[in-house]
Protein backbone atom coordinates (compact mmCIF):
# COMPACT_ATOMS: atom_id res chain seq x y z
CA UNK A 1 -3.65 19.48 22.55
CA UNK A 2 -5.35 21.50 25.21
CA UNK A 3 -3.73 22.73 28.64
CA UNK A 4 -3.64 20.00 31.20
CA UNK A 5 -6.77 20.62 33.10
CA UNK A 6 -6.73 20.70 37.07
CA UNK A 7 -9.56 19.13 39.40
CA UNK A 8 -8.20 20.96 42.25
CA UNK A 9 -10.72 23.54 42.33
CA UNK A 10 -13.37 20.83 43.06
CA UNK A 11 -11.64 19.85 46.20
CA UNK A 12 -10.81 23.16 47.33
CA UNK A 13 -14.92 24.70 46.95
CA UNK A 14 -15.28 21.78 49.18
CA UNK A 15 -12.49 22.47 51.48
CA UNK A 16 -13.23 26.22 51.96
CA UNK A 17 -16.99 25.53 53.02
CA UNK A 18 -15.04 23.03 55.44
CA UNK A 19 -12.94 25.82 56.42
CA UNK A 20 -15.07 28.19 57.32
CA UNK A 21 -16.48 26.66 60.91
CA UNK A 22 -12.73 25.62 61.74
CA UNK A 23 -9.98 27.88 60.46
CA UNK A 24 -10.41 31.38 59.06
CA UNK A 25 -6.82 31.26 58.15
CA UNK A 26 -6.74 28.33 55.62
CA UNK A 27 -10.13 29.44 54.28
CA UNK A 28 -8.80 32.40 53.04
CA UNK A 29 -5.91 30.46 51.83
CA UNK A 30 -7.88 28.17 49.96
CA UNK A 31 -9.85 30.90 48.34
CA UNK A 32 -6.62 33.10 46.99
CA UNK A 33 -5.54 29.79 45.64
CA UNK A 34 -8.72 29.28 44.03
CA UNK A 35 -8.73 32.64 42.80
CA UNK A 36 -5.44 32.02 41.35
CA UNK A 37 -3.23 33.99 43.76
CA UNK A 38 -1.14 31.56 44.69
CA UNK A 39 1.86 33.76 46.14
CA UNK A 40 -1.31 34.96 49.26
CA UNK A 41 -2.55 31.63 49.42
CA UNK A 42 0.61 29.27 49.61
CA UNK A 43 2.03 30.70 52.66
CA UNK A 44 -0.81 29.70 55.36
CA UNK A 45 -1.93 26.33 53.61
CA UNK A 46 2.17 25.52 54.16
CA UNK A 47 1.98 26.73 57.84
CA UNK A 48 -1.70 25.05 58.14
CA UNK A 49 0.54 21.64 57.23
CA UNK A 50 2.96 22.16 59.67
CA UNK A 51 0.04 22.18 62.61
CA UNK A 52 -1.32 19.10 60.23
CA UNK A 53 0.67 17.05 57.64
CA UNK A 54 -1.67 15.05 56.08
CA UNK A 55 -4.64 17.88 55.76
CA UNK A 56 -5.39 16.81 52.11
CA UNK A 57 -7.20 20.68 51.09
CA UNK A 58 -3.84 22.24 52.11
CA UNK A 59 -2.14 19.38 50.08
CA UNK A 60 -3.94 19.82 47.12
CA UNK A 61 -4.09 23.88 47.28
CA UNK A 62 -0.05 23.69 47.18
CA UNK A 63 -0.11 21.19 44.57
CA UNK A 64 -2.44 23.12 42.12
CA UNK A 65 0.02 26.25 42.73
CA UNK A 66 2.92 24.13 42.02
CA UNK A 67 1.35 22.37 38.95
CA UNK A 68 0.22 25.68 37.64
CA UNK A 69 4.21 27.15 38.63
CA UNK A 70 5.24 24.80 36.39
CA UNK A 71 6.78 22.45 39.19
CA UNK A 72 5.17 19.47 38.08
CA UNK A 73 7.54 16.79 39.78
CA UNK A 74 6.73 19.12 43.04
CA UNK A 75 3.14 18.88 42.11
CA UNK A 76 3.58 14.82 41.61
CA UNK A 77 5.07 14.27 44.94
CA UNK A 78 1.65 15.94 46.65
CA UNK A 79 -0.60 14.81 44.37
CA UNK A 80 0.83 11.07 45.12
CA UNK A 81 0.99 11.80 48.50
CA UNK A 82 -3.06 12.71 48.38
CA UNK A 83 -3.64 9.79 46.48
CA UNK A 84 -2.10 7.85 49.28
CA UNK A 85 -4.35 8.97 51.64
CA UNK A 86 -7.41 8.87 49.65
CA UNK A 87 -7.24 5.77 47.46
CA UNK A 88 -10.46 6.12 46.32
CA UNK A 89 -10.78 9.91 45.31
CA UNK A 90 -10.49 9.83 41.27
CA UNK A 91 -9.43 13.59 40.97
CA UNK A 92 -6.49 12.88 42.98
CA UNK A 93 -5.60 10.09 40.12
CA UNK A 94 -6.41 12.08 37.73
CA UNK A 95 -4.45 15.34 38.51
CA UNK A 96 -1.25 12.59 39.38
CA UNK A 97 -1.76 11.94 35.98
CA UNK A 98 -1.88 15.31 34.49
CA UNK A 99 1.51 15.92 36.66
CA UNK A 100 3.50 13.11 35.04
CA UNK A 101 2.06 14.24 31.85
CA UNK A 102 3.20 17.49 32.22
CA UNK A 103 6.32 16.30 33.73
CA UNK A 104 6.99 14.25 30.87
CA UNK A 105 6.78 11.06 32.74
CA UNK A 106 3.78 9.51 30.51
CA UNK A 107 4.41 6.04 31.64
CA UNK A 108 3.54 6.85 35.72
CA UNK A 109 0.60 9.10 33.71
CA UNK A 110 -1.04 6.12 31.95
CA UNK A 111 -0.95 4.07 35.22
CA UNK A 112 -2.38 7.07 37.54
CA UNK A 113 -5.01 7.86 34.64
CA UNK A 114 -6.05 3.90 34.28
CA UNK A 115 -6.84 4.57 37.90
CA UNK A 116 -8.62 7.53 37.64
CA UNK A 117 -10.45 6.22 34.40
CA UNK A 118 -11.79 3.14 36.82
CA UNK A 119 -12.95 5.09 39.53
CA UNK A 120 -14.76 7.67 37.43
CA UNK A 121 -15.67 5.94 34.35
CA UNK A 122 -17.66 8.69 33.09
CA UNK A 123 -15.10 11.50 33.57
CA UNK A 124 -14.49 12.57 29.75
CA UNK A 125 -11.43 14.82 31.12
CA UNK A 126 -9.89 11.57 32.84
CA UNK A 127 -10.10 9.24 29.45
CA UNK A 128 -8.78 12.43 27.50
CA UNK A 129 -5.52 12.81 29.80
CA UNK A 130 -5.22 9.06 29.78
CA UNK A 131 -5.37 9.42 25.49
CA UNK A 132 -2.77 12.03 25.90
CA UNK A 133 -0.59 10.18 27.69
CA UNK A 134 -0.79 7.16 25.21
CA UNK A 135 -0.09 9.68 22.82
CA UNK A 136 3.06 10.83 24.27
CA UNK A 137 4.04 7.10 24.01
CA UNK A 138 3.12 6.78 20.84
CA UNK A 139 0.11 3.67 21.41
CA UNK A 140 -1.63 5.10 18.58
CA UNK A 141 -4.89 2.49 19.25
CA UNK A 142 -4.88 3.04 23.14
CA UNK A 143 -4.62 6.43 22.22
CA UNK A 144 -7.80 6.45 20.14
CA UNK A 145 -9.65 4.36 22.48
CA UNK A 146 -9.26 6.55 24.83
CA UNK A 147 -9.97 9.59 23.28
CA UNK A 148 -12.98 7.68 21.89
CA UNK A 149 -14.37 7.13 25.26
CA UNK A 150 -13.76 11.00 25.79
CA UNK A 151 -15.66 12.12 22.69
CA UNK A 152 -18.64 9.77 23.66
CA UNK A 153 -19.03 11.51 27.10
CA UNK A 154 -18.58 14.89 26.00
CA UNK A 155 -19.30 15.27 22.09
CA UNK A 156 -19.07 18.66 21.94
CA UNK A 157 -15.52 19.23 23.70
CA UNK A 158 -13.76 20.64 20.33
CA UNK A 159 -10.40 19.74 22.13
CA UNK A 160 -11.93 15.96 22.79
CA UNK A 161 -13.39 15.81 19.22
CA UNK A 162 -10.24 16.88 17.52
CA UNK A 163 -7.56 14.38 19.11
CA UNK A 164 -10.41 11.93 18.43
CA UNK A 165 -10.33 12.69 14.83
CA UNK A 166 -6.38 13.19 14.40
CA UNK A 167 -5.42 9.61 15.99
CA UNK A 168 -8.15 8.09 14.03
CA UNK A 169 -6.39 9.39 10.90
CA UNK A 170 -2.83 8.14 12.17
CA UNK A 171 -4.49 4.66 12.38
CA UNK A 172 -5.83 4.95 9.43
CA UNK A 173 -2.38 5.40 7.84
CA UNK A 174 -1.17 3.00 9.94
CA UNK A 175 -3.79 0.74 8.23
CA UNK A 176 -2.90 1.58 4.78
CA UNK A 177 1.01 0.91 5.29
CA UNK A 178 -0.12 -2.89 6.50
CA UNK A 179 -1.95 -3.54 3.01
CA UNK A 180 1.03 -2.03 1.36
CA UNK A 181 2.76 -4.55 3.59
CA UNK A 182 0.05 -7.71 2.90
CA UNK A 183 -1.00 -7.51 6.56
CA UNK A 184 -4.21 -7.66 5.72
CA UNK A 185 -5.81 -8.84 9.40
CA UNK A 186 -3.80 -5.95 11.18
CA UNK A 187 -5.22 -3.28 8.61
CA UNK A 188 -8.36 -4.95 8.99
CA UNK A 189 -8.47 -4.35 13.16
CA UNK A 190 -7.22 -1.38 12.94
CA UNK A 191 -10.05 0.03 10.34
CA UNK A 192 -12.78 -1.51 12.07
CA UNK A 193 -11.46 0.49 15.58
CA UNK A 194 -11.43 3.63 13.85
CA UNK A 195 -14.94 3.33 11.94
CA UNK A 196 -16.71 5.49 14.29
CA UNK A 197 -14.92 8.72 13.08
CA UNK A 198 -14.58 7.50 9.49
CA UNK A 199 -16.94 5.32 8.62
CA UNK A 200 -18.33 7.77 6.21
CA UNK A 201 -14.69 8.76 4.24
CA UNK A 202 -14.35 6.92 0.88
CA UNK A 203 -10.61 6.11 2.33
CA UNK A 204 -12.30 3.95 4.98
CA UNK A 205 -14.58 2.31 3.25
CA UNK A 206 -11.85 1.81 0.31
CA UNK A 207 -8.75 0.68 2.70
CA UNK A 208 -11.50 -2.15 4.64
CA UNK A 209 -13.00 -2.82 1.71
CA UNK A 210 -9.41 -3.93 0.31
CA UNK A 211 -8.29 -5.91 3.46
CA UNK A 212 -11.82 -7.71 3.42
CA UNK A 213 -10.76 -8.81 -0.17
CA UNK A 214 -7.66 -9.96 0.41
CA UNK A 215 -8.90 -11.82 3.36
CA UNK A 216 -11.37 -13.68 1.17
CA UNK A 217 -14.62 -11.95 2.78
CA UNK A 218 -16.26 -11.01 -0.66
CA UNK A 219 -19.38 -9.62 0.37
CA UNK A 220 -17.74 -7.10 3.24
CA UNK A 221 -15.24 -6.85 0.76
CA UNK A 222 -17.79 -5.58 -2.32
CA UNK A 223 -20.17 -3.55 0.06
CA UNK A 224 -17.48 -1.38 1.14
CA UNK A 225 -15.61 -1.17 -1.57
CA UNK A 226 -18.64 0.02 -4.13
CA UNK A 227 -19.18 2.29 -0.98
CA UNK A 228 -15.96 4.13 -1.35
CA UNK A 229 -16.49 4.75 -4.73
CA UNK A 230 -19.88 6.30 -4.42
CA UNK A 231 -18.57 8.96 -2.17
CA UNK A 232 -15.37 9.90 -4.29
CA UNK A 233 -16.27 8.64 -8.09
CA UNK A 234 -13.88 10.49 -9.69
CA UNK A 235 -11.23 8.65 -7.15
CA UNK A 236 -8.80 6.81 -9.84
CA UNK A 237 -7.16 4.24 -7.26
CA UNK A 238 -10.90 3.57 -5.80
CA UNK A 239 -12.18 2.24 -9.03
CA UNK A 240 -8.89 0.41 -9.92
CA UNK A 241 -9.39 -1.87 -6.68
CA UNK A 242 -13.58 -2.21 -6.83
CA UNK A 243 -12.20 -3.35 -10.82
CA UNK A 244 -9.49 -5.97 -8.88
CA UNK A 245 -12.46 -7.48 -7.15
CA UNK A 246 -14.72 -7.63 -9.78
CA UNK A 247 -12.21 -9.15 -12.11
CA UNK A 248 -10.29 -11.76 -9.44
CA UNK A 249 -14.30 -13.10 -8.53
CA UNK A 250 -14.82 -13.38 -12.08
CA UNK A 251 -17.47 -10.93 -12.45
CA UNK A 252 -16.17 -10.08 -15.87
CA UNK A 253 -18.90 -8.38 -17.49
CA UNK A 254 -19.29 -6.24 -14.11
CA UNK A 255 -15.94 -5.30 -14.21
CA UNK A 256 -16.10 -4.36 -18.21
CA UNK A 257 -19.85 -2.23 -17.17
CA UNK A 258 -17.35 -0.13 -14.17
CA UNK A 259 -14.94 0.51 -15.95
CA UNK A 260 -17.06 1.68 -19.23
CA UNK A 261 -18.71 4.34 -17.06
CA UNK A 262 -15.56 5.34 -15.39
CA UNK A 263 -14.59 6.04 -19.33
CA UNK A 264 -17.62 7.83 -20.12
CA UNK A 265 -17.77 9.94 -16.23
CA UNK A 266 -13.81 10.80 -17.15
CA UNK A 267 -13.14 10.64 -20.61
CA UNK A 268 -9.46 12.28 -19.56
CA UNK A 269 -8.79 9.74 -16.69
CA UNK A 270 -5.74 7.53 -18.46
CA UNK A 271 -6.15 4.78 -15.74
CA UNK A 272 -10.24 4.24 -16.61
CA UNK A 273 -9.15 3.62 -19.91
CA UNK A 274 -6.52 1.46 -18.87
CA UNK A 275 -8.82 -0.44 -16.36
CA UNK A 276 -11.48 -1.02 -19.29
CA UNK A 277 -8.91 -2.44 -21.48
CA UNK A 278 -7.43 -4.66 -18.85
CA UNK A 279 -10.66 -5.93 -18.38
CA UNK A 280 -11.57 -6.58 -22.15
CA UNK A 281 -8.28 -8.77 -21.93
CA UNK A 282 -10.23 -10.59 -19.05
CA UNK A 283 -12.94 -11.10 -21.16
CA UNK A 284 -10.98 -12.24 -23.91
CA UNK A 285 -11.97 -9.63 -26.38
CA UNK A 286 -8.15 -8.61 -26.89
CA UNK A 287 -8.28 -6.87 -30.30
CA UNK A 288 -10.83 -3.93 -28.27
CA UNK A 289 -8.14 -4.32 -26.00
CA UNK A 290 -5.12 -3.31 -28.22
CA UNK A 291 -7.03 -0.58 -29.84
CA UNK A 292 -7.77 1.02 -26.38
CA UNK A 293 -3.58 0.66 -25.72
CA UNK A 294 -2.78 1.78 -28.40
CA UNK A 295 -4.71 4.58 -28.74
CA UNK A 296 -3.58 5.28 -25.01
CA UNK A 297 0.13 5.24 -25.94
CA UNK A 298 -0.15 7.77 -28.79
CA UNK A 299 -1.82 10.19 -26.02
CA UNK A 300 0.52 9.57 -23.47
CA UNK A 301 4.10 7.21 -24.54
CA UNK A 302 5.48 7.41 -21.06
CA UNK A 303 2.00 5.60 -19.51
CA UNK A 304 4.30 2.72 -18.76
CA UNK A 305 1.79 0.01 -17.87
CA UNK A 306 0.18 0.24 -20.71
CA UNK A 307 3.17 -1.16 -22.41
CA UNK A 308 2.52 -4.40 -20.39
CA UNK A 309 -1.05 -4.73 -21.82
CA UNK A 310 -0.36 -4.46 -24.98
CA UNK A 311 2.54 -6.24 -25.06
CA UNK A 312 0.13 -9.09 -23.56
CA UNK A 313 -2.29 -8.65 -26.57
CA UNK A 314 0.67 -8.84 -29.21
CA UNK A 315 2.52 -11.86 -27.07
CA UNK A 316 -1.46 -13.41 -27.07
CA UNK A 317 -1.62 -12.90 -30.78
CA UNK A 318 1.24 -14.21 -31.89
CA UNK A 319 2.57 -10.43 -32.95
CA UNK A 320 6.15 -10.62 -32.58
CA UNK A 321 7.12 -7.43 -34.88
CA UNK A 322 4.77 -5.65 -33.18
CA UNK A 323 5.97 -6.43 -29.58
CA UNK A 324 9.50 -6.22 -30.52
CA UNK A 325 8.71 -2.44 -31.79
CA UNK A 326 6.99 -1.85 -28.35
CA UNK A 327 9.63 -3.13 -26.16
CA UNK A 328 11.91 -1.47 -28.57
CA UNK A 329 9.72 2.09 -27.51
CA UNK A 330 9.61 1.61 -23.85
CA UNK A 331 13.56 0.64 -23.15
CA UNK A 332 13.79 4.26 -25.19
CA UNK A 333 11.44 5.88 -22.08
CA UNK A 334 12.98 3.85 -19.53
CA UNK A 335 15.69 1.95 -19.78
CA UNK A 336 15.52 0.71 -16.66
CA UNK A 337 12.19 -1.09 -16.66
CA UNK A 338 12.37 -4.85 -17.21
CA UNK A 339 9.27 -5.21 -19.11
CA UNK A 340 11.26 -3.50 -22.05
CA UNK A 341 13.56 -6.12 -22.59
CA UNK A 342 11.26 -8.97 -21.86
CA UNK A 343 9.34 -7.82 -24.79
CA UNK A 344 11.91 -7.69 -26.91
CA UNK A 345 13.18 -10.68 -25.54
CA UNK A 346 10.41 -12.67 -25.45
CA UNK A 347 9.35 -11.68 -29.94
CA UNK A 348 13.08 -12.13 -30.50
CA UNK A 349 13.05 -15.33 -28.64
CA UNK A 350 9.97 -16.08 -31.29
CA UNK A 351 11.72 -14.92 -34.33
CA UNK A 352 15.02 -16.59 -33.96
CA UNK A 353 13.62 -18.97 -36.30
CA UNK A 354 14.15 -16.81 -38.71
CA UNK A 355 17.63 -16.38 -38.39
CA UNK A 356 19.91 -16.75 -35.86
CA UNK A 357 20.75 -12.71 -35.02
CA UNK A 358 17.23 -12.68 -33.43
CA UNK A 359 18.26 -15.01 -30.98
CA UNK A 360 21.21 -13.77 -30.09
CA UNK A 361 19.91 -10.35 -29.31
CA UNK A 362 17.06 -12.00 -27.63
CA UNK A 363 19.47 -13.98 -25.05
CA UNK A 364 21.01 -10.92 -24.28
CA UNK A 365 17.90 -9.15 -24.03
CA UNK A 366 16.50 -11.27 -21.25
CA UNK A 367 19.69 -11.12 -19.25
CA UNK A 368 19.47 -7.18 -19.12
CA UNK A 369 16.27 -7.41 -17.94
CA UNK A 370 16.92 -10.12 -15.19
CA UNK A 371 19.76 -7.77 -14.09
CA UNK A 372 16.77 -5.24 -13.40
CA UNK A 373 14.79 -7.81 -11.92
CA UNK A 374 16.38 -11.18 -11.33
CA UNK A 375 13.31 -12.07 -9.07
CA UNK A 376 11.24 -12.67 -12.48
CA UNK A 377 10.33 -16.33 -13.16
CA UNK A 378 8.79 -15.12 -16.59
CA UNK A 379 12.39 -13.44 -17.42
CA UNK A 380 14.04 -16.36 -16.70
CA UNK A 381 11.30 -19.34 -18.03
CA UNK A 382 12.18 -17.31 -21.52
CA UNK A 383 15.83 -17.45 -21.63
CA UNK A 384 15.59 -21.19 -20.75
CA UNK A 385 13.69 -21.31 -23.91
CA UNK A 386 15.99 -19.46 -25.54
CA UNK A 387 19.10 -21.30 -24.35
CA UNK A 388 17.08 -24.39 -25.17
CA UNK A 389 16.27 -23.14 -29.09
CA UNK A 390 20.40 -22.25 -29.03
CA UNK A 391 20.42 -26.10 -27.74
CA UNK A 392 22.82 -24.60 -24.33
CA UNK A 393 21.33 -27.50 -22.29
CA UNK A 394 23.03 -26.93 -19.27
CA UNK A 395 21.95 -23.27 -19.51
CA UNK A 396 18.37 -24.03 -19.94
CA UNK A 397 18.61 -26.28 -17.13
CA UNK A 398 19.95 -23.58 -15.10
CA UNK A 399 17.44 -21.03 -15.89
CA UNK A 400 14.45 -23.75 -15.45
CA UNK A 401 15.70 -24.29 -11.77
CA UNK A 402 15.74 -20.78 -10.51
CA UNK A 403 11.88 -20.53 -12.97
CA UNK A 404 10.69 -23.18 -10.51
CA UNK A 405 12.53 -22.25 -7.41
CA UNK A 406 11.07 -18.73 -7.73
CA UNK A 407 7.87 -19.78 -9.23
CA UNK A 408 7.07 -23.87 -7.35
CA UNK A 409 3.73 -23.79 -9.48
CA UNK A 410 5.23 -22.86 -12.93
CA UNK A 411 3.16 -25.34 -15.13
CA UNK A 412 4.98 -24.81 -18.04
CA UNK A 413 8.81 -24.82 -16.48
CA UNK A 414 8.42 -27.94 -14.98
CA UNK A 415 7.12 -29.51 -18.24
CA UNK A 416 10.23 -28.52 -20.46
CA UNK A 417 12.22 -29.58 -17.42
CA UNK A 418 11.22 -32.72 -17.30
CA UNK A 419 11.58 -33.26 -21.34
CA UNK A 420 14.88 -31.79 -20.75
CA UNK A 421 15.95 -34.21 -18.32
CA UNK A 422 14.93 -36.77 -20.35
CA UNK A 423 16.89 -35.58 -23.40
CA UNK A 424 19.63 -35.69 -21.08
CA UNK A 425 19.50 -39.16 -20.12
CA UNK A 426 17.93 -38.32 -16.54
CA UNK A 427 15.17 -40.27 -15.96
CA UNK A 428 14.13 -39.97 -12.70
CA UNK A 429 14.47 -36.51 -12.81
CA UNK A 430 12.39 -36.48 -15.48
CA UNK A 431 9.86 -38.26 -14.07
CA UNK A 432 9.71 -36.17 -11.61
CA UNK A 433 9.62 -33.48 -13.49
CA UNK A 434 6.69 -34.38 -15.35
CA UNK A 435 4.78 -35.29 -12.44
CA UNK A 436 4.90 -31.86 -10.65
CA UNK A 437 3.58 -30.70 -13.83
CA UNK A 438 0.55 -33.04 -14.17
CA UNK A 439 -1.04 -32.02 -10.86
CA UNK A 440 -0.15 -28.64 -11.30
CA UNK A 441 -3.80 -26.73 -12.64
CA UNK A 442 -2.73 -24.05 -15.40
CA UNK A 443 -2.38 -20.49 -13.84
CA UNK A 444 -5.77 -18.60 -13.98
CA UNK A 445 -6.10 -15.69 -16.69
CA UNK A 446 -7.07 -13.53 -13.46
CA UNK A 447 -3.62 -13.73 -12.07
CA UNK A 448 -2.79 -11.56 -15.13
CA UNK A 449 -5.56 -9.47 -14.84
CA UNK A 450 -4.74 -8.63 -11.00
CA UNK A 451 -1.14 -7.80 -11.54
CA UNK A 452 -1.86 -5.98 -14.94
CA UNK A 453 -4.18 -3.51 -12.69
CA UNK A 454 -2.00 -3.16 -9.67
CA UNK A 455 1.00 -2.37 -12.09
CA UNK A 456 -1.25 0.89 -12.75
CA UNK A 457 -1.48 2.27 -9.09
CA UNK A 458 1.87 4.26 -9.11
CA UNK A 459 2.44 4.98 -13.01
């Protein structure tokens, strides 16, 4: 940031043509001070206060020497003293200001500069002291409105411009650790403060257009998003979201159309390919689907979410050898990703009927993976239906309460809890049961969709 910048010399032009007609003394005074020689000029503005105390040129003249001495609390004291006795004088304000600032006071700085900022509203040095001192406390968005007001007065101050431009790209982060965090409304004020400055960065457009979607405002939402990846289109994580959208609003065939250029614009990019898979699985068309995976996987084995996918496709297709062989691949990349055992799990689960060492496995399968991730209703849904094939009833039952607890609109868990209950000689529970189910509506296949694309983000 620049040098604090003094309005003393102002007042002192003005007091040295005031000078002239009644004291030859504190003329000259004024004008070393002005021309920076403090050490000539102090001297007789101190002995022109002694004949008057509150002679505000003299005042000021000692408290630009001070300021510029680096004595700011010195400085402070006389410039609050002038502000006293000139209320209405915005350079006094402002240089109290620029005194606490430098004094590292920016609290008494943002309430001198408010002042200043009032008085002169058009002053672009005022609202860029007042920015500095939000900065200082780190209020990021007073910061940038200030400095905002600063860069409209004077748009080609470098100094003005720059602060402008660096808070506006603090916010922006800002903005992009709320979505991370799902506060979508926060990110969403924050972006539109800052468009001014960035309204024309794909990261803008991209970060808004997100919020917008998660806020439910489509057509924001779209506009902004498509906008982001028109000025970066080779941007990976751009066309992954604009993909989201289209596929969550059920714009299916848009989504496959994207994502089939993205292919053909990068024919390298691993996460196009992914995208346009994930999306043929949206439109049903699951065997183009597999063949993309797979065909990924051989390229790359250690492109992890594509293990997901495909395991989707096999689960989908009833292709339990095949999923068990894929799980088997990805616990041998990384052991410590859950999806490995569930699809093991899950195609042992399915080919216990054909003896019971498939089960076994499977049980313990699913419990490795729920020690990975014990938040998983899916994990857990299948090893109630494993328990239940190994007819542990009480274990099922277990595993179909914390499927629910985690999961309240779990279709499926509440169904073979309630026919579980029944077995059991529960009826009410059962009832019960069965009811939740019946006004539950089946989960959407865009659910899947979503989560299969945001599992691609950070590969």
């Amino acid at each position: 940031m620049r040098a604090l910048w003094w309005y003393g010399t102002a007042l002192l032009v003005a007091s040295a043509a005031w000078a002239q007609t009644a004291d030859d003394p504190l003329a000259r005074a004024l004008a070393a001070v002005q021309r920076g020689d403090c050490s000539s000029g102090v001297p007789d503005l101190r002995s022109a206060l002694d004949h008057s105390p509150n002679l505000i040129p003299a005042l000021n003249g000692i408290a630009v020497c001070e300021a510029k001495s680096g004595h700011y609390d010195n400085a402070a004291a006389l410039f609050a003293r002038i502000t006293r006795l000139q209320p209405d004088a915005w350079q006094g304000w402002s240089n109290l200001g620029a005194s606490y600032l430098s004094a590292n006071q920016p609290e008494q700085a943002v309430e001198a500069l408010r002042k200043a900022t009032r008085l002169a509203p058009k002053s672009p040095n005022a609202w860029f002291q007042l920015g500095l001192a939000f900065s200082q406390l780190k209020q990021n968005t007073d910061a940038f409105s200030a400095f905002d007001a600063a860069q409209k007065l004077a748009p080609g101050d470098a100094q003005a411009t720059q602060a402008w431009l660096d808070t506006a790209s603090e916010l922006g982060t800002e903005a992009a650790d709320c979505i991370e965090e799902g506060q979508y409304q926060k990110a969403r004020s924050i972006l539109q403060l800052i468009q001014r400055p960035l309204e024309n960065s794909g990261s803008w457009n991209n970060l808004l257009g997100y919020a917008q979607f998660k806020l439910n405002e489509p057509e924001p939402a779209l506009k902004h998003l498509q906008r982001a990846l028109a000025l970066e289109p080779e941007n990976e994580d751009y066309l992954l979201d604009l993909g989201e959208f289209l596929g969550i609003h059920r714009a299916k065939e848009q989504a496959v159309a994207l994502f089939e250029v993205a292919v053909k614009r990068m024919p390298q990019s691993q996460r196009a390919r992914f995208g346009l898979a994930v999306s043929y699985i949206l439109m049903e068309r699951r065997d183009e689907a597999s063949r993309l995976l797979e065909a990924l996987l051989n390229t790359n084995s250690k492109f992890e979410p594509a293990y997901r996918a495909l395991g989707e496709c096999y689960e989908d297709a009833g292709n339990w050898n095949g999923m068990l062989e894929l799980g088997s691949k990805l616990q041998a990349i990384n052991p410590r990703n859950p999806m490995g055992w569930y699809l093991t799990g899950a195609a042992g689960l399915m080919l216990g009927y054909q003896g019971p060492e498939h089960l076994d496995r499977a049980i313990e399968d699913l419990k490795r993976g729920l020690g990975l991730d014990p938040g998983s209703s899916r994990l857990h849904f299948t090893l109630a239906k494993a328990y239940q094939q190994k007819e542990d009833d009480a274990a099922a039952v277990r595993e179909l309460k914390e499927t629910v607890r985690l999961e309240p609109q779990h279709e499926r868990a509440h169904y073979v809890l309630g026919r579980l209950y029944k077995k059991l000689g529960q009826p009410s529970l059962s009832a019960r049961e069965l009811e939740l189910h019946s006004k539950i509506k089946a989960a959407d296949r865009t659910a899947q969709y979503q989560a299969l694309l945001i599992s691609s983000h950070t590969p």
